[in-house]
C-alpha atoms as a PDB file:
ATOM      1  CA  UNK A   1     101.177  83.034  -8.849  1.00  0.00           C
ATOM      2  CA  UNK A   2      98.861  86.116  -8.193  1.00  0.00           C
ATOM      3  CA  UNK A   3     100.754  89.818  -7.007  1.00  0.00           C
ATOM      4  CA  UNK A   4     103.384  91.331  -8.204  1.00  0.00           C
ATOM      5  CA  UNK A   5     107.146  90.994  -7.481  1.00  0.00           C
ATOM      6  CA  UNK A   6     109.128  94.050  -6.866  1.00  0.00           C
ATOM      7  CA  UNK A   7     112.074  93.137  -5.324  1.00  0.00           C
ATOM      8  CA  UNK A   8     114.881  96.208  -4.596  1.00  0.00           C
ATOM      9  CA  UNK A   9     117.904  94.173  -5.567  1.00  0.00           C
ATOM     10  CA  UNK A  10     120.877  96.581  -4.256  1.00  0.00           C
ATOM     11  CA  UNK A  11     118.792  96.951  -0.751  1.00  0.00           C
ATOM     12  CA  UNK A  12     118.304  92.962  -0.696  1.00  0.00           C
ATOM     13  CA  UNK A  13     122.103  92.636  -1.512  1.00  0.00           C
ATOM     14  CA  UNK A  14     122.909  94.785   1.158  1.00  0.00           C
ATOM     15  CA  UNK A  15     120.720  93.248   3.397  1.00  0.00           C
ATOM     16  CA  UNK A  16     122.427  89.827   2.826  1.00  0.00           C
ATOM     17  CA  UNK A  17     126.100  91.324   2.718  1.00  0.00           C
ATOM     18  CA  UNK A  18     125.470  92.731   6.418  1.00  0.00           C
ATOM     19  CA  UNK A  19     123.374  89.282   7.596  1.00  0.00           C
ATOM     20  CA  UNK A  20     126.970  87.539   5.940  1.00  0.00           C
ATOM     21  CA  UNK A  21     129.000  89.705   8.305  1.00  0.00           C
ATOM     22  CA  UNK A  22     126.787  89.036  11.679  1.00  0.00           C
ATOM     23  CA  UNK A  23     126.832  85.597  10.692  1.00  0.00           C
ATOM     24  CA  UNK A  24     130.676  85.833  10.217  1.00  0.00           C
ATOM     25  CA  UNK A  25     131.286  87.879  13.248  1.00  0.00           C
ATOM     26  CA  UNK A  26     129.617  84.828  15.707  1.00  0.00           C
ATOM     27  CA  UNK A  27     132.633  82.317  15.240  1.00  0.00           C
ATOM     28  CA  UNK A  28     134.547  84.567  18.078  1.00  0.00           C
ATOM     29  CA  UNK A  29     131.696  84.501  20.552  1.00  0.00           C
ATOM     30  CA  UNK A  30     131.114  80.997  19.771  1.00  0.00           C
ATOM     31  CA  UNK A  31     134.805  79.795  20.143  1.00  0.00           C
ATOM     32  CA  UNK A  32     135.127  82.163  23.086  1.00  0.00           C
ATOM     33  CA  UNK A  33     132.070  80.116  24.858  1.00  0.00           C
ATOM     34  CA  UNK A  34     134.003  76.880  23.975  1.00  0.00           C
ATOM     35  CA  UNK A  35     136.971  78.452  25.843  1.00  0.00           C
ATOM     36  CA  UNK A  36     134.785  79.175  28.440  1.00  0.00           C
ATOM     37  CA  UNK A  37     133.196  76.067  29.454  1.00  0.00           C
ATOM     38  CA  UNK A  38     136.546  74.027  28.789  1.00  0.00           C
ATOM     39  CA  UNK A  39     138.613  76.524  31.507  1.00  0.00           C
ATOM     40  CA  UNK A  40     135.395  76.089  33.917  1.00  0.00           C
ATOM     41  CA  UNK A  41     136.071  72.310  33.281  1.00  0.00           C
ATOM     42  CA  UNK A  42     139.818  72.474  34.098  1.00  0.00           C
ATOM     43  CA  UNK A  43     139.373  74.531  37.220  1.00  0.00           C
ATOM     44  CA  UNK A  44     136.581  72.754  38.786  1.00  0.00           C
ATOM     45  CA  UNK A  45     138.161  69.558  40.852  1.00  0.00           C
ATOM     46  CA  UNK A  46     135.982  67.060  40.320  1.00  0.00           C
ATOM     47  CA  UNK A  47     137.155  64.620  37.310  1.00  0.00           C
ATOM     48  CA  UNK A  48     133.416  63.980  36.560  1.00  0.00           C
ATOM     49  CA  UNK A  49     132.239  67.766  36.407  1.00  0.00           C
ATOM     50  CA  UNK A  50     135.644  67.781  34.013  1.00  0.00           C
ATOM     51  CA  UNK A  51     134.467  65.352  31.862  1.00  0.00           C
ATOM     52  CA  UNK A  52     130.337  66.501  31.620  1.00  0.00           C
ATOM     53  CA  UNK A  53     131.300  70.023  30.699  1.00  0.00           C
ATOM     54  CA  UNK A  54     134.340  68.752  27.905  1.00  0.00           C
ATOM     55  CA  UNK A  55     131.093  66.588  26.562  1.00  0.00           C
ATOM     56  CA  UNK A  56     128.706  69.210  26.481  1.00  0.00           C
ATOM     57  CA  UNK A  57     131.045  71.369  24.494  1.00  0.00           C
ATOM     58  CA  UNK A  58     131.627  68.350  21.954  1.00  0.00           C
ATOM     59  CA  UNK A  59     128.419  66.965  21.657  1.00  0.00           C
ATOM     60  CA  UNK A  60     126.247  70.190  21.882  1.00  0.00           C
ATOM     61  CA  UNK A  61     128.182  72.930  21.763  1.00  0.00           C
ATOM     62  CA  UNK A  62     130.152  72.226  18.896  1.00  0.00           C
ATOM     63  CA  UNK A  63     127.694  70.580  16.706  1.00  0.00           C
ATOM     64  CA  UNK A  64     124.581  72.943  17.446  1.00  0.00           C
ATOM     65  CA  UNK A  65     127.121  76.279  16.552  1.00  0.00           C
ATOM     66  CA  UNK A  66     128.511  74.381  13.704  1.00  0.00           C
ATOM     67  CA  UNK A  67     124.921  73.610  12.475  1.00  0.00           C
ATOM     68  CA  UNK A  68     124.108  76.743  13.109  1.00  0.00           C
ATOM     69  CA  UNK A  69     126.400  78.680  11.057  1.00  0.00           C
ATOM     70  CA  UNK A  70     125.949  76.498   8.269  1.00  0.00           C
ATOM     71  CA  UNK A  71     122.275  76.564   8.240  1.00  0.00           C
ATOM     72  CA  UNK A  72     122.715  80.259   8.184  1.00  0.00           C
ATOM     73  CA  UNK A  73     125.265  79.969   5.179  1.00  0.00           C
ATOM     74  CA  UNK A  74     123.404  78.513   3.279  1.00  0.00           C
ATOM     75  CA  UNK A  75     120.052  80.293   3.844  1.00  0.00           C
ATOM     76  CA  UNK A  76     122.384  83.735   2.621  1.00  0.00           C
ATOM     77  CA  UNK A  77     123.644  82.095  -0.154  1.00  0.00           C
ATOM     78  CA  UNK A  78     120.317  80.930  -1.435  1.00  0.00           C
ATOM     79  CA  UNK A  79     118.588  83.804  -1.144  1.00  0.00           C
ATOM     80  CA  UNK A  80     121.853  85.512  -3.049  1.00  0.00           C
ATOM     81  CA  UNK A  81     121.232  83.227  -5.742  1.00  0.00           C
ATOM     82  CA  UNK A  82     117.634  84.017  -6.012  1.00  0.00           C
ATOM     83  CA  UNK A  83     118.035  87.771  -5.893  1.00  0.00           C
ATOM     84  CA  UNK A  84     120.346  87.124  -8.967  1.00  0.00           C
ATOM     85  CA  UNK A  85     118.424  85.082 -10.874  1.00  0.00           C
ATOM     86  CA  UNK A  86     115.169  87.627 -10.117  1.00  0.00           C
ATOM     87  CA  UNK A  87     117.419  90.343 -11.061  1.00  0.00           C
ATOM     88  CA  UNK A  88     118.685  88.448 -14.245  1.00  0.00           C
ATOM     89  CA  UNK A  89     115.359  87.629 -15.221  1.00  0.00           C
ATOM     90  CA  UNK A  90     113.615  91.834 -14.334  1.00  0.00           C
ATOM     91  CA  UNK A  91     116.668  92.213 -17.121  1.00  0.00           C
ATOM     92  CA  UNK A  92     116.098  89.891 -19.654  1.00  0.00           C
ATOM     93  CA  UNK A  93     111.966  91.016 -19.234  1.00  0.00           C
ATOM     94  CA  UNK A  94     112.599  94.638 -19.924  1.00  0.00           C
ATOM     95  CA  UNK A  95     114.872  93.930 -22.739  1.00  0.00           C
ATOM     96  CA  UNK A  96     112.629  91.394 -24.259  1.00  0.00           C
ATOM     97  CA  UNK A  97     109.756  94.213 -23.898  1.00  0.00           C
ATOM     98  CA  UNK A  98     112.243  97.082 -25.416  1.00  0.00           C
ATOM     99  CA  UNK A  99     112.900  95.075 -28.245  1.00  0.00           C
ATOM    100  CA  UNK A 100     109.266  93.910 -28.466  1.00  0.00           C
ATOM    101  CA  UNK A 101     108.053  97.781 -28.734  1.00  0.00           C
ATOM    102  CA  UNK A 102     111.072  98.674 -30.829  1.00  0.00           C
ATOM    103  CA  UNK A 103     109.759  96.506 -34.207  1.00  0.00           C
ATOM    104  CA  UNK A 104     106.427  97.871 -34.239  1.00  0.00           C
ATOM    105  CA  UNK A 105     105.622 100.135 -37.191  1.00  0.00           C
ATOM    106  CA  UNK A 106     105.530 103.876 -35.685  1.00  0.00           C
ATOM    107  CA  UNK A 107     102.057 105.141 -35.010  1.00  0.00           C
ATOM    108  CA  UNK A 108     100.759 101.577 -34.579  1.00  0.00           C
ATOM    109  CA  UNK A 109      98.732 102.199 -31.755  1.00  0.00           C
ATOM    110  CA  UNK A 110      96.954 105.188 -33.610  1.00  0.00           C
ATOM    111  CA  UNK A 111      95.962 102.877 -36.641  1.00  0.00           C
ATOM    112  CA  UNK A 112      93.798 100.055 -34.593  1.00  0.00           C
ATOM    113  CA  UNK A 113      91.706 103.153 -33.726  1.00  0.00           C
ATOM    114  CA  UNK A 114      88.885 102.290 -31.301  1.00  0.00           C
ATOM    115  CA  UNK A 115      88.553  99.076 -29.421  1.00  0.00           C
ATOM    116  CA  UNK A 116      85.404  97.875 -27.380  1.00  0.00           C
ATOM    117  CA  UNK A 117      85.815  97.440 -23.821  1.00  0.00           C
ATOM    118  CA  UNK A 118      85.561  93.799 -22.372  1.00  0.00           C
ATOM    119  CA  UNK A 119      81.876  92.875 -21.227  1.00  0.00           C
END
């Protein structure tokens, strides 16, 4: 894969920690627009205007939201997980390198004097 990765992993985790909350804070909204359409349903007198708004709210309302949320769960949680294992691996890279540039004999790059450039 071409380009360069440079992810800022406290900003991303922040990003996803305040996505969490929003995500969190919809289950009010979403139970209050249940509440809603089921006290429009028992106020309204006809039985079959009842019975089409109590079905709407099971067999859209409910199942969109819940899809909805959970979608949205696990889209966070994924891209937690990947910021992790990015950050993991940015870790185990520079230590790799450290130790890589720590067991070369001092003044190393001095002693291969001179090198061509690339035609």
């Amino acid at each position: 894969m071409a380009g360069s990765w440079k992810i800022d992993v406290p900003a991303t985790q922040s990003v996803i920690a305040a996505t969490a909350t929003s995500v969190a804070d919809l289950q009010e909204p979403i139970g209050q627009l249940q509440g809603a359409l089921l006290g429009v349903a028992g106020s309204v007198p006809s039985p079959v205007v009842q019975a089409a708004l109590g079905a709407l709210v099971d067999a859209v309302i409910v199942p969109v939201t819940q899809e909805l949320v959970s979608r949205s769960v696990t889209v966070l949680e994924s891209t937690a997980e990947a910021v992790g294992h990015y950050s993991a691996g940015d870790l185990t890279m520079a230590s790799t390198a450290a130790r890589g540039a720590a067991s070369m004999p001092a003044g190393w790059v001095h002693s291969m004097g001179p090198q061509p450039l690339p035609n």
